[in-house]
Protein backbone atom coordinates (compact mmCIF):
# COMPACT_ATOMS: atom_id res chain seq x y z
CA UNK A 1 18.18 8.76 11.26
CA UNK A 2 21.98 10.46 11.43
CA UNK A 3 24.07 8.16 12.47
CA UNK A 4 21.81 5.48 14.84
CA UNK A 5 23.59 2.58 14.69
CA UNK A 6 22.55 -0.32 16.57
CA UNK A 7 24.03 -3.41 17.77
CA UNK A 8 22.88 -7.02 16.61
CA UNK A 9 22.30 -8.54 20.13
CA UNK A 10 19.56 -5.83 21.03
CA UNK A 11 18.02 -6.78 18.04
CA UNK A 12 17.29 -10.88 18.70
CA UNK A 13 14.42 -12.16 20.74
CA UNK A 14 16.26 -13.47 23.08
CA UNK A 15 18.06 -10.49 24.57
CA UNK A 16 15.36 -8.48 24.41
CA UNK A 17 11.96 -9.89 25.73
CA UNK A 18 13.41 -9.72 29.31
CA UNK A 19 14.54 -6.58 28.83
CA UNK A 20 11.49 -5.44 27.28
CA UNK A 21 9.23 -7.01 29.70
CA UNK A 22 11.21 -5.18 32.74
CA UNK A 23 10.78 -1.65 30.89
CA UNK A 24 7.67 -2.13 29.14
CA UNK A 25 5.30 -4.34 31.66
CA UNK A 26 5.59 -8.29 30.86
CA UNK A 27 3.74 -10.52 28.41
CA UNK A 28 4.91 -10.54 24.79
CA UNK A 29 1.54 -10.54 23.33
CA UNK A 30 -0.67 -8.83 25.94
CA UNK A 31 1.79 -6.50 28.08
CA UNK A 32 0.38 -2.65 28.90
CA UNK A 33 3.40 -0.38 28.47
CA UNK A 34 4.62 1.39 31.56
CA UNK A 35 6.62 3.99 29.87
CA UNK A 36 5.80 5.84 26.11
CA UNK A 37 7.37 4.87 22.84
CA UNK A 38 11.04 6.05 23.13
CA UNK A 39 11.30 9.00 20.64
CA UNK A 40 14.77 9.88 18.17
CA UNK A 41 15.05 13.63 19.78
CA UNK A 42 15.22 11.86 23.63
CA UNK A 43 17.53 9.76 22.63
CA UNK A 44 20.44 9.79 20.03
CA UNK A 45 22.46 12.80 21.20
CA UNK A 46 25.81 10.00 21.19
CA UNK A 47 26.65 6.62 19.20
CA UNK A 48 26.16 4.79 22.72
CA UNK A 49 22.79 6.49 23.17
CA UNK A 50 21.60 6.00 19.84
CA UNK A 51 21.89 1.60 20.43
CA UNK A 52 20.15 2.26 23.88
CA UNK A 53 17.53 3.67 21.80
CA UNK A 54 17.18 1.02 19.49
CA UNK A 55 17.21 -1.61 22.35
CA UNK A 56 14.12 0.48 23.44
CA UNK A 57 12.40 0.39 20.38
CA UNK A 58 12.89 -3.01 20.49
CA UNK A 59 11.57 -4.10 23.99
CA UNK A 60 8.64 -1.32 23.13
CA UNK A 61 7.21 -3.05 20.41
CA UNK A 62 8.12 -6.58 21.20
CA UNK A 63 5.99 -6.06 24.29
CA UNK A 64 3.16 -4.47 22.16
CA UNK A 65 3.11 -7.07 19.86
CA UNK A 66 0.40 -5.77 17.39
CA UNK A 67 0.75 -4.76 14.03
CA UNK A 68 0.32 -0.79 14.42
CA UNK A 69 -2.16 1.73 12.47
CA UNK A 70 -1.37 3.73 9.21
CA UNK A 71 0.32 6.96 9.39
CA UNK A 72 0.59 9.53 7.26
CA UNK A 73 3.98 10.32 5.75
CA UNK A 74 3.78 13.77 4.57
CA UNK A 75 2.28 14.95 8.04
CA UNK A 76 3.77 12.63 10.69
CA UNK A 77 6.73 13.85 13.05
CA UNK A 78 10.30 11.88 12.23
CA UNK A 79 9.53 10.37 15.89
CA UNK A 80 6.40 9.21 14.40
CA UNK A 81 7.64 7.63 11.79
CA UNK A 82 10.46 6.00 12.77
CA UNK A 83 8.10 4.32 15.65
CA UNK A 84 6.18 3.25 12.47
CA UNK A 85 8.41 1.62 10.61
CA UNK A 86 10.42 0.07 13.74
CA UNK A 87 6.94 -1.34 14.64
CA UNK A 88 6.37 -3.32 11.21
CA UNK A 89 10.22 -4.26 10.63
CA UNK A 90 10.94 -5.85 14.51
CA UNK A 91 7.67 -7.75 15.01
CA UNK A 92 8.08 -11.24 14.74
CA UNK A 93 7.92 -11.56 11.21
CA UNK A 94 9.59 -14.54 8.44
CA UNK A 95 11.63 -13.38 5.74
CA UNK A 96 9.20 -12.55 3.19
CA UNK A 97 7.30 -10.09 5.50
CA UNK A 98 9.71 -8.65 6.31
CA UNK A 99 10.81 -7.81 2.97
CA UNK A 100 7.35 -6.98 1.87
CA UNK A 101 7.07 -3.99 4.79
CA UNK A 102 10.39 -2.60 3.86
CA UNK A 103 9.44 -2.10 0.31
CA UNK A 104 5.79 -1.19 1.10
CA UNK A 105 8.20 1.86 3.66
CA UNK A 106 10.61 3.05 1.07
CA UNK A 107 7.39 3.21 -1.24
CA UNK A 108 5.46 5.49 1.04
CA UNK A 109 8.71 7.99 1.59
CA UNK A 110 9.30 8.18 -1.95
CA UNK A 111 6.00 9.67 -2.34
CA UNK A 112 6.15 11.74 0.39
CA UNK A 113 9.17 13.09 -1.00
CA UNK A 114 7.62 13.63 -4.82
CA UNK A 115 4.43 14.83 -2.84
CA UNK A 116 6.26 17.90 -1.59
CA UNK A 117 7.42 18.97 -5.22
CA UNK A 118 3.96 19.23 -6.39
CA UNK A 119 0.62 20.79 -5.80
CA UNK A 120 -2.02 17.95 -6.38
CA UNK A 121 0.04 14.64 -5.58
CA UNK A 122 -3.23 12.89 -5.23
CA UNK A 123 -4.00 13.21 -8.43
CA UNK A 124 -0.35 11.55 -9.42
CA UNK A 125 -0.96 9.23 -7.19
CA UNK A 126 -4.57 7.87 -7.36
CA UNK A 127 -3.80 6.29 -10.74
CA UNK A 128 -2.87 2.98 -9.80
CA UNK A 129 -0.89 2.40 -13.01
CA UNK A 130 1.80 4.81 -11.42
CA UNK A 131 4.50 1.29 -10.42
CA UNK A 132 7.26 1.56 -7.61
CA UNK A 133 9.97 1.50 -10.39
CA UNK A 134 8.50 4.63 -11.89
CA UNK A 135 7.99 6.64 -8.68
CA UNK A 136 11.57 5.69 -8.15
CA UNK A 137 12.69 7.17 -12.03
CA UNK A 138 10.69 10.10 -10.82
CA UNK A 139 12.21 10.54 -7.53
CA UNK A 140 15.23 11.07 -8.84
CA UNK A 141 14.98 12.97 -11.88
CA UNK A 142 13.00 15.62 -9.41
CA UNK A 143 16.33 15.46 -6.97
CA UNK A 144 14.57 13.84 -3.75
CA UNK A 145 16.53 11.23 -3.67
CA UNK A 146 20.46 10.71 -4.01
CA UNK A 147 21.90 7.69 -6.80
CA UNK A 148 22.91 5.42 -3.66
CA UNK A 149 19.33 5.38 -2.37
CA UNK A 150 18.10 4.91 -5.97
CA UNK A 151 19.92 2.11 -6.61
CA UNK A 152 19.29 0.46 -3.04
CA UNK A 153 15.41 0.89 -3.96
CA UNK A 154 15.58 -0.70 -7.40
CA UNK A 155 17.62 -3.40 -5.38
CA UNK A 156 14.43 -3.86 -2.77
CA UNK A 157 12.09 -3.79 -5.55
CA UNK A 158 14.23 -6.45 -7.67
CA UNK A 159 13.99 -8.67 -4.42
CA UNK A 160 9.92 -8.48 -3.74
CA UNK A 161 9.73 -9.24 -7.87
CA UNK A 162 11.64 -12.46 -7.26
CA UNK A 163 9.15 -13.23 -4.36
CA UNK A 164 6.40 -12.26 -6.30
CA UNK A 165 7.19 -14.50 -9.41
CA UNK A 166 9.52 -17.36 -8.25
CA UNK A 167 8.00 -19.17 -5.88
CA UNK A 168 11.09 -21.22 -4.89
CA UNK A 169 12.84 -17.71 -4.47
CA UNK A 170 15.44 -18.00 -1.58
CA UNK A 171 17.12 -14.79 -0.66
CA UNK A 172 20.87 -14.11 -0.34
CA UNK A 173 23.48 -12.61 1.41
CA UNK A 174 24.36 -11.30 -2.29
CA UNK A 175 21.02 -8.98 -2.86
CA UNK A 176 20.52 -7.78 0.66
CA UNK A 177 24.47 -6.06 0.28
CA UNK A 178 22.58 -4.18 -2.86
CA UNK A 179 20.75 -2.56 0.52
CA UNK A 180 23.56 -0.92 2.03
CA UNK A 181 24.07 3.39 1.83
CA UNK A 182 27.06 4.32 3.62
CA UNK A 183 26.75 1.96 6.45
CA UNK A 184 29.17 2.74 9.69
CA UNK A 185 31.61 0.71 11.28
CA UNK A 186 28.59 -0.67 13.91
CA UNK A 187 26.40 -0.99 11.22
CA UNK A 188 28.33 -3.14 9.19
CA UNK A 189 29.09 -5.46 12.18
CA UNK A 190 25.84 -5.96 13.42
CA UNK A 191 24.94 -7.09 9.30
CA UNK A 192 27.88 -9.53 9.74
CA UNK A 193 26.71 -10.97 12.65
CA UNK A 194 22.75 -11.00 11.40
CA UNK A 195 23.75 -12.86 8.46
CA UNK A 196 25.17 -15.58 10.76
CA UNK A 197 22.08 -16.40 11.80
CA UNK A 198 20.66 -16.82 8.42
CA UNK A 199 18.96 -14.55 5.78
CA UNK A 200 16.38 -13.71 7.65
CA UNK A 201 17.47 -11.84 10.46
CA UNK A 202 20.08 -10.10 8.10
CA UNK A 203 17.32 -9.10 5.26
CA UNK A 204 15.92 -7.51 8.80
CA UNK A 205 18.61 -5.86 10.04
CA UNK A 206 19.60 -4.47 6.48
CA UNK A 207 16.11 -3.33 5.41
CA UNK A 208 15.48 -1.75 9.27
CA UNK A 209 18.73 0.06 8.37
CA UNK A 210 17.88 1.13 4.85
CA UNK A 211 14.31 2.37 6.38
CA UNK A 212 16.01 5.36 8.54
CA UNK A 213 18.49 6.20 5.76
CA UNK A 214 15.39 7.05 3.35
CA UNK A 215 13.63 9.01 6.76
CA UNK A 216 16.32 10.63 6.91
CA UNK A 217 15.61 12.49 3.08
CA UNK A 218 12.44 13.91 4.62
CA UNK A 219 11.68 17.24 6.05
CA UNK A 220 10.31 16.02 9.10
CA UNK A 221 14.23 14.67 9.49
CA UNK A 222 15.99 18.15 10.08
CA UNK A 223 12.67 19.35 12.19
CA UNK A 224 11.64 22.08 9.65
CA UNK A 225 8.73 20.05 8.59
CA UNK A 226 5.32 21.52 9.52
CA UNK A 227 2.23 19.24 9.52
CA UNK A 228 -0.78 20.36 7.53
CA UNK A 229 -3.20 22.45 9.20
């Protein structure tokens, strides 16, 4: 996901179901898409293409308005992917969902990314013991992930613990900026202006944006990745 940043007004309801309905054929819940899923190769050649793109992906799956199929992360294209996780993160979903898809994303790349290091992963990962913190240790003592994305996984996993065993857990401004890898300028402001609007549009906004950093760790990212015959 190099360098797609995307503005915080594309990403509320408000400016976008218009929008969306124009491009994408009407209803929120019940619209037929004229056009395809916008794709990452069509469309982030420049900074200004790159938040047309993410307006797109917005009014796409605002109009589709269904929660979509699972995907396979070792085989899927980038494209694929991305459409996956832009699907779960922008539906209309409260704070806790929204939290709970994002971790349940950076899970499923980190093992992708062990997967390709080893010959059987299935049999790694069939034992349900195998927890999120240790697929996390063993991301990065294999090298598959950097320290910054390390740390802003352990972050995302200390948040859905609090959810899971406080159940007066209110999230803050404080652990979603445990999120952040080497945001950009845009980035940054469209997290400002998110967290205006509460902790719930910013946990989106943050965890949407942590989602295409980890994509980008994966082979299908540089377009050398070859799906499995």
């Amino acid at each position: 996901m190099f360098g797609l940043v995307i503005e915080l007004p594309f990403l509320t309801v408000e400016n976008c179901i218009s929008r969306g309905s124009r491009l994408y054929g009407g209803g929120r819940q019940h619209a037929t898409p004229k056009q395809p899923p916008p794709t990452m190769s069509q469309n982030c050649h420049s900074e200004a293409a790159s938040i047309r793109f993410g307006a797109a992906c917005l009014c796409y799956v605002r109009a589709m308005k269904k929660t979509p199929p699972s995907i396979d992360f070792q085989n899927a294209t980038h494209d694929e992917l991305d459409n996956y996780g832009m699907q779960l993160l922008i539906l209309d979903a409260p704070e806790l969902s929204v939290v709970l898809r994002g971790h349940m994303l950076i899970e499923r790349v980190i093992e992708a990314l062990i997967s390709e290091k080893m010959t059987s992963p299935e049999k790694f990962f069939g034992n349900q013991r195998v927890s999120f913190e240790m697929k996390c240790d063993l991301a990065t003592s294999l090298g598959v992930i950097p320290d910054a994305h390390f740390g802003a996984a352990k972050a995302l996993n200390n948040i859905r613990n609090a959810y899971a065993h406080r159940e007066d857990h209110s999230l803050t401004i404080g652990e979603l900026n445990s999120l952040k890898i080497g945001w950009s300028a845009s980035q940054n402001q469209a997290y400002t202006s998110a967290c205006t609007k509460g902790a719930g549009e910013a946990a989106r906004i943050a965890i949407i944006f942590l989602h295409w950093s980890f994509l980008s760790l994966l082979p299908q990212a540089n377009g050398t990745h070859k799906k499995a015959l």
